[in-house]
Protein backbone atom coordinates (compact mmCIF):
# COMPACT_ATOMS: atom_id res chain seq x y z
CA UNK A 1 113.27 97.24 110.11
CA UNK A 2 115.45 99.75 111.18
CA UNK A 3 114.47 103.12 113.44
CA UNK A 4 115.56 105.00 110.84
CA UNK A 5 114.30 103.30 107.78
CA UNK A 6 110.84 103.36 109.50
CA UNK A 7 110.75 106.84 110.12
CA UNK A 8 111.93 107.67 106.49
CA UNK A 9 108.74 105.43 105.16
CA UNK A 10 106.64 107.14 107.50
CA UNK A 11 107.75 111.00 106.65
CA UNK A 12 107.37 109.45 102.67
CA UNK A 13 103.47 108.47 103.68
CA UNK A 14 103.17 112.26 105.45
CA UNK A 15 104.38 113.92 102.52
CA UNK A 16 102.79 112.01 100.05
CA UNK A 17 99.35 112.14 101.49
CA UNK A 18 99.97 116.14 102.16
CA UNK A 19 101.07 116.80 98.48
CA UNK A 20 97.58 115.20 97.40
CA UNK A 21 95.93 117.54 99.56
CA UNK A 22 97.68 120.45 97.84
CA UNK A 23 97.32 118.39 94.78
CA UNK A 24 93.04 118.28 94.62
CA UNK A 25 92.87 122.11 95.04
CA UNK A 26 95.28 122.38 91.87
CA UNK A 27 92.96 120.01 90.11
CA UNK A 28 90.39 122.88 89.93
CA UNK A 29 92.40 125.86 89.22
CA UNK A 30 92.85 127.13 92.56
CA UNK A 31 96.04 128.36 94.22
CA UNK A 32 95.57 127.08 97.64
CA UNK A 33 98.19 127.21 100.69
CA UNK A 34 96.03 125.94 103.56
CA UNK A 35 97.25 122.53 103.44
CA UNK A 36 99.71 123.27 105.78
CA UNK A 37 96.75 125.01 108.10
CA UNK A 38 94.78 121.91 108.10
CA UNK A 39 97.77 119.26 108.70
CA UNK A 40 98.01 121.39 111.95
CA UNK A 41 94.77 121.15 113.09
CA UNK A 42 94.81 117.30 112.56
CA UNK A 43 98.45 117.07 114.04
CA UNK A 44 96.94 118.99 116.86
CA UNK A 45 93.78 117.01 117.24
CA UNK A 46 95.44 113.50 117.01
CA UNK A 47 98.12 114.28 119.96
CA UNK A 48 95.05 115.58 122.11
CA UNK A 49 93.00 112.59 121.43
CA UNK A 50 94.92 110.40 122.07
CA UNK A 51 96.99 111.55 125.16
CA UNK A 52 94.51 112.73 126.51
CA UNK A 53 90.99 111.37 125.87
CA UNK A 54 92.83 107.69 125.35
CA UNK A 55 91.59 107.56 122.04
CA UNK A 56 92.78 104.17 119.84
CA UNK A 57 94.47 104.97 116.19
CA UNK A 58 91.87 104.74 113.57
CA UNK A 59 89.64 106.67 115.81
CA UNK A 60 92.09 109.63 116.00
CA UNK A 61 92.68 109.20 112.45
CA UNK A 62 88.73 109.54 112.09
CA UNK A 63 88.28 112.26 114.35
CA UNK A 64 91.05 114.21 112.70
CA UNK A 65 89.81 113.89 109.05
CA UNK A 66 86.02 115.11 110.46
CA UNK A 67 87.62 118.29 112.08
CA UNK A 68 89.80 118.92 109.37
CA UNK A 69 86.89 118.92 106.96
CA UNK A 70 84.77 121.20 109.05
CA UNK A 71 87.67 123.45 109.82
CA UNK A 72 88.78 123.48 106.30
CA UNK A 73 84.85 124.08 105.08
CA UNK A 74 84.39 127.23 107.25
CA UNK A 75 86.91 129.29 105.14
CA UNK A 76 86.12 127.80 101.95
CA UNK A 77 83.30 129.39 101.49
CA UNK A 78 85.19 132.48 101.90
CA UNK A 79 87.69 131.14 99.43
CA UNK A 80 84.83 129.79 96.96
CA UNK A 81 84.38 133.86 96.16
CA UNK A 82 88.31 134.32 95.36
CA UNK A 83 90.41 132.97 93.29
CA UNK A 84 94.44 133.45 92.13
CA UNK A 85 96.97 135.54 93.65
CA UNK A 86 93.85 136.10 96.57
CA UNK A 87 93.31 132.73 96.82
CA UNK A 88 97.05 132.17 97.34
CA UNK A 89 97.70 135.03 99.98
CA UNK A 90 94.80 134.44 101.98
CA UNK A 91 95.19 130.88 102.44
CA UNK A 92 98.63 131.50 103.40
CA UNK A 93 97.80 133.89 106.14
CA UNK A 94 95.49 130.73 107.31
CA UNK A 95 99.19 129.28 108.24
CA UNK A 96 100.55 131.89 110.36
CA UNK A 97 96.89 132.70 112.25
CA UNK A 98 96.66 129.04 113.11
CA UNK A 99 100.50 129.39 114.29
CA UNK A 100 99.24 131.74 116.73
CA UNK A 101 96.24 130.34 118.17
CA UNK A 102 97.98 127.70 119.21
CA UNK A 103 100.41 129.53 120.84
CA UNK A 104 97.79 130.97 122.94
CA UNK A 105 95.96 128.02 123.69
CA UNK A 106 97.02 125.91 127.34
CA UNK A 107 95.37 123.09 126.35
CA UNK A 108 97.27 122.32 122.80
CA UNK A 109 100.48 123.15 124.96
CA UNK A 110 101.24 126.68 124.26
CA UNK A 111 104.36 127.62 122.43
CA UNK A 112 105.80 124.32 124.26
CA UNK A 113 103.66 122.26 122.08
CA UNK A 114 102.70 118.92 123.22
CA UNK A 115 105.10 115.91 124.07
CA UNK A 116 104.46 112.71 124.82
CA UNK A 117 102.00 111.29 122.37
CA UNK A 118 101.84 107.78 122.80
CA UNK A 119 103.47 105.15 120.80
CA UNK A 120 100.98 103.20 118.30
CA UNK A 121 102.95 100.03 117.16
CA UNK A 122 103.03 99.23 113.22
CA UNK A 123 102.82 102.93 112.56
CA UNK A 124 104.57 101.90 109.25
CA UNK A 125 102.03 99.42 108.39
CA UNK A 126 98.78 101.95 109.28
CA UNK A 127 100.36 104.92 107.24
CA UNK A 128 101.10 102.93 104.23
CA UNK A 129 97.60 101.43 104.48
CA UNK A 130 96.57 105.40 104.73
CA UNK A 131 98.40 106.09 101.64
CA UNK A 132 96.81 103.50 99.48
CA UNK A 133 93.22 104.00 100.61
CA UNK A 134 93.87 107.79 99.81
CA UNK A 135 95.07 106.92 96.84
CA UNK A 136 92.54 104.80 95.77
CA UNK A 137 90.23 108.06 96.75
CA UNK A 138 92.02 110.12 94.39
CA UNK A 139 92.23 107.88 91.69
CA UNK A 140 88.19 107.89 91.93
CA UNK A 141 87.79 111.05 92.23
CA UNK A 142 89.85 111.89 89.12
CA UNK A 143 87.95 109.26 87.25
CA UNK A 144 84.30 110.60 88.58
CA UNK A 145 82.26 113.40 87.23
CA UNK A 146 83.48 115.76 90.05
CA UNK A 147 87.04 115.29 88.95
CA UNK A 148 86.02 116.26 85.91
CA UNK A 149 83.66 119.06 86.81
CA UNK A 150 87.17 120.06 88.56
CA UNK A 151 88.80 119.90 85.41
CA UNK A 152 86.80 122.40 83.44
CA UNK A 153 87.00 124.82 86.43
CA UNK A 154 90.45 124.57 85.67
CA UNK A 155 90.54 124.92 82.48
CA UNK A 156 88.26 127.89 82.04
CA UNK A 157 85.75 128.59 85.01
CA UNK A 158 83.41 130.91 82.78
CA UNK A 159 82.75 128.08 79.99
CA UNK A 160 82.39 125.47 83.16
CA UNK A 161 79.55 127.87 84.45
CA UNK A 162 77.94 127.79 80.78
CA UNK A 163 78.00 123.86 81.13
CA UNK A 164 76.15 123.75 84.62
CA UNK A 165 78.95 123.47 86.69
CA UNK A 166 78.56 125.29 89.43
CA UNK A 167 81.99 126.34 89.81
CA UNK A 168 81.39 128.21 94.27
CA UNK A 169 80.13 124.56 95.27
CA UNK A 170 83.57 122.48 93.10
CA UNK A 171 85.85 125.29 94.98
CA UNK A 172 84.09 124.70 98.30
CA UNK A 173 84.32 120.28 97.88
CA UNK A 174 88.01 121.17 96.74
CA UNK A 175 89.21 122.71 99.72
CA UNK A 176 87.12 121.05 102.14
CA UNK A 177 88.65 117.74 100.25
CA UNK A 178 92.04 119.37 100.70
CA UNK A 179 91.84 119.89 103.97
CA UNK A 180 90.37 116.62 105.32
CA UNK A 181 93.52 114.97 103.90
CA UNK A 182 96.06 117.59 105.18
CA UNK A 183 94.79 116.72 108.61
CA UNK A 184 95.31 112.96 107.66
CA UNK A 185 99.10 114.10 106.97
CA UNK A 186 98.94 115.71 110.21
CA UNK A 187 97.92 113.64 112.70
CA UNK A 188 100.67 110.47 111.09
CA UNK A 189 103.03 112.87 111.81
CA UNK A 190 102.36 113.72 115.45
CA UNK A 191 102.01 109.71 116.21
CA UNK A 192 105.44 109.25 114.42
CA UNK A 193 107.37 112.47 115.89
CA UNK A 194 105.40 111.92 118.81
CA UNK A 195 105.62 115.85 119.93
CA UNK A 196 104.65 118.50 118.28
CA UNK A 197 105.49 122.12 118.26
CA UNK A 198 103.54 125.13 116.16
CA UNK A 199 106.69 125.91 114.68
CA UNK A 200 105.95 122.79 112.51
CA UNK A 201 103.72 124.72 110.51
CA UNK A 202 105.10 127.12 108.60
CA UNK A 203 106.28 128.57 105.27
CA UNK A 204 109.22 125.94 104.90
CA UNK A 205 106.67 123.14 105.18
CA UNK A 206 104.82 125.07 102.60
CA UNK A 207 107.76 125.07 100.49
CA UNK A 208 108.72 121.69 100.83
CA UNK A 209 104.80 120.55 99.69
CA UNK A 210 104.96 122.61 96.70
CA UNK A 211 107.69 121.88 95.49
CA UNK A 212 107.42 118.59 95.96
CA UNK A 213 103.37 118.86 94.07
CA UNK A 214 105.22 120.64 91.34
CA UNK A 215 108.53 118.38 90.70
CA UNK A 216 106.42 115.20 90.78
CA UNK A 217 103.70 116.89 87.89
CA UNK A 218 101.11 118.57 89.39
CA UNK A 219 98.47 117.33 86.51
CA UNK A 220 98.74 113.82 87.50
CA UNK A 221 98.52 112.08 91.54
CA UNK A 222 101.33 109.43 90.42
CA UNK A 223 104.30 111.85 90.61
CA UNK A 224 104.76 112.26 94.29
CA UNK A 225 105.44 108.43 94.48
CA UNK A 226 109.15 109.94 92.67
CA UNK A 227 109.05 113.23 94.31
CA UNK A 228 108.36 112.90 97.70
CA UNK A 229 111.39 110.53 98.37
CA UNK A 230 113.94 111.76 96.55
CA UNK A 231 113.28 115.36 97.83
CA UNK A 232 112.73 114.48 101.13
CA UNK A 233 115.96 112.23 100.90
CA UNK A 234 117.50 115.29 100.54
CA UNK A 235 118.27 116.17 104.01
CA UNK A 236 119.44 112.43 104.81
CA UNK A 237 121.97 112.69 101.10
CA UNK A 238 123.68 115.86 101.62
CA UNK A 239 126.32 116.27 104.43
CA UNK A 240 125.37 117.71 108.02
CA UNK A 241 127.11 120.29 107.28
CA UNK A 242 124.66 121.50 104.19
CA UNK A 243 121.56 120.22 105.70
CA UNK A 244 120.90 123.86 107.10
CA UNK A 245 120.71 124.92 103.10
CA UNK A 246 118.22 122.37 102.49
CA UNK A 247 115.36 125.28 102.25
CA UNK A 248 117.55 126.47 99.70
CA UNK A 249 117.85 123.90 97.91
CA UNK A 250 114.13 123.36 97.28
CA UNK A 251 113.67 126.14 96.37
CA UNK A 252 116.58 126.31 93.21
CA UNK A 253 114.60 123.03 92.59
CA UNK A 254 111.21 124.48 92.20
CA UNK A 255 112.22 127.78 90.28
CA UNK A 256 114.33 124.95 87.90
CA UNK A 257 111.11 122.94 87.26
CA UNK A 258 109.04 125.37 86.78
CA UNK A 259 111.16 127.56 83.99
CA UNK A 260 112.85 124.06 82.44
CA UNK A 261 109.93 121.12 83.17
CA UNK A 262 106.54 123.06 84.73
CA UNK A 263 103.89 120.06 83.92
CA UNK A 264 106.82 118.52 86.43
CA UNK A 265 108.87 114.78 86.37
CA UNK A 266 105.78 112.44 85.66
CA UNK A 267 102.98 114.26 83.17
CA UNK A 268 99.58 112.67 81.94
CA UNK A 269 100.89 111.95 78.63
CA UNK A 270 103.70 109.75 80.56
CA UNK A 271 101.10 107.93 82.48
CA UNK A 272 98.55 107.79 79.75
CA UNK A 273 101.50 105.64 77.59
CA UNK A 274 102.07 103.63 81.07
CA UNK A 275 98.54 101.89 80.93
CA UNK A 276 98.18 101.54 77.59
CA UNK A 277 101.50 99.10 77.67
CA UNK A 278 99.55 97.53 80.69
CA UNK A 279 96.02 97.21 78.69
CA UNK A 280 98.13 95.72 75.82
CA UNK A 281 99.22 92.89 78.09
């Protein structure tokens, strides 16, 4: 397999894994930005480990989704008392303080950021095997009575209450969800860039995520399978030239899908039809 066929898979399994973190916080009404916030932390924590505690893959990978979670808990309960537009802004700033921390921290590297993470062999093969045991996770949860609980929160938080849902402890599993798989995102992408800078983070990896989460259907986990490779095929498509516009470009995308198409490119009715052809046979 080529070097640059490899890395494209791998980016695929980053951004698909990170647009189900975004994706689980949707699934309960709330407007949350921190994804980006927590696939720094587990970037961060994966390069550490393993440069320089020696620590093997899967342990990095565990290690990552357990500080991710914590780290993603503490403001949750903060967020669990919010919701919409506050939500939405204040998990954003999450993004930029992180940014700065790190900056300010020796250890992670400083504004130089930290090179030299070492090489894991069959990266390809690990992050695909990532993607489908988070996907599997997903599916489950979707199909379990806290994916539904999730649902009514969505659909109205008030009547979920009524029903015995307690709507502060969904919020909190949401995020804390969320953010246990952003850092899964993050720390594939520090083995696969193998350095990694706190510029990373930031609002055009924001805006990549959502519109990717909105383009594949944000109602359903099967759409980034479509979204997240043709969007982030994008930069390899267009000419060199244009591939400075490519922030641009997502975002004409996402303002298109969400005026023309806003339940996005694969819906629930879509996929509902999809296994009912496969129960038939």
């Amino acid at each position: 397999m080529s070097t640059a066929l490899s890395y494209f898979i791998i980016f695929c399994c980053v951004f698909i894994i990170l647009t189900w973190a975004a994706y689980v916080p949707f699934r309960a009404g709330l407007l949350y930005n921190g994804t980006v916030y927590c696939m720094a932390i587990g970037g961060y924590f994966a390069a550490l480990a393993s440069k320089t505690w020696h620590w093997p893959f899967w342990v990095c990978i565990i290690g990552a989704i357990v500080v991710g979670a914590i780290l993603g808990f503490i403001p949750a309960l903060g967020f669990s008392r919010t919701s919409g537009i506050v939500t939405a802004v204040s998990s954003m700033a999450l993004i930029f303080i992180i940014q700065s921390v790190i900056r300010n921290i020796d250890i992670l590297g400083a504004g130089r950021g930290i090179s030299g993470i070492p090489k894991i062999e069959n990266l390809v093969l690990y992050s695909l095997i990532l993607v489908l045991i988070v996907a599997v996770f997903i599916f489950r949860l979707d199909h379990s009575r806290l994916g539904r609980a999730f649902e009514a929160v969505q659909t109205d938080p008030d009547m979920a209450a009524t029903l015995g849902v307690n709507v502060k402890i969904i919020s909190v599993l949401g995020l804390t969800i969320s953010s246990a798989l952003g850092a899964v995102a993050g720390a594939i992408y520090a083995f696969n860039m193998r350095i990694i800078y706190p510029e990373t983070f930031g609002f055009s990896l924001l805006l990549s995520v959502m519109t990717m989460l909105f383009v594949g259907g944000r109602y359903t986990q099967w759409g980034m399978f479509i979204s997240v490779p043709l969007l982030w095929g994008i930069n390899k498509w267009i000419p060199s030239s244009l591939a400075i516009y490519a922030q641009i470009i997502y975002g004409v995308i996402l303002i298109v899908i969400l005026m023309a198409r806003p339940e996005g490119l694969v819906t629930r009715k879509m996929v509902a039809g999809v296994g009912r052809v496969f129960v038939r046979k």
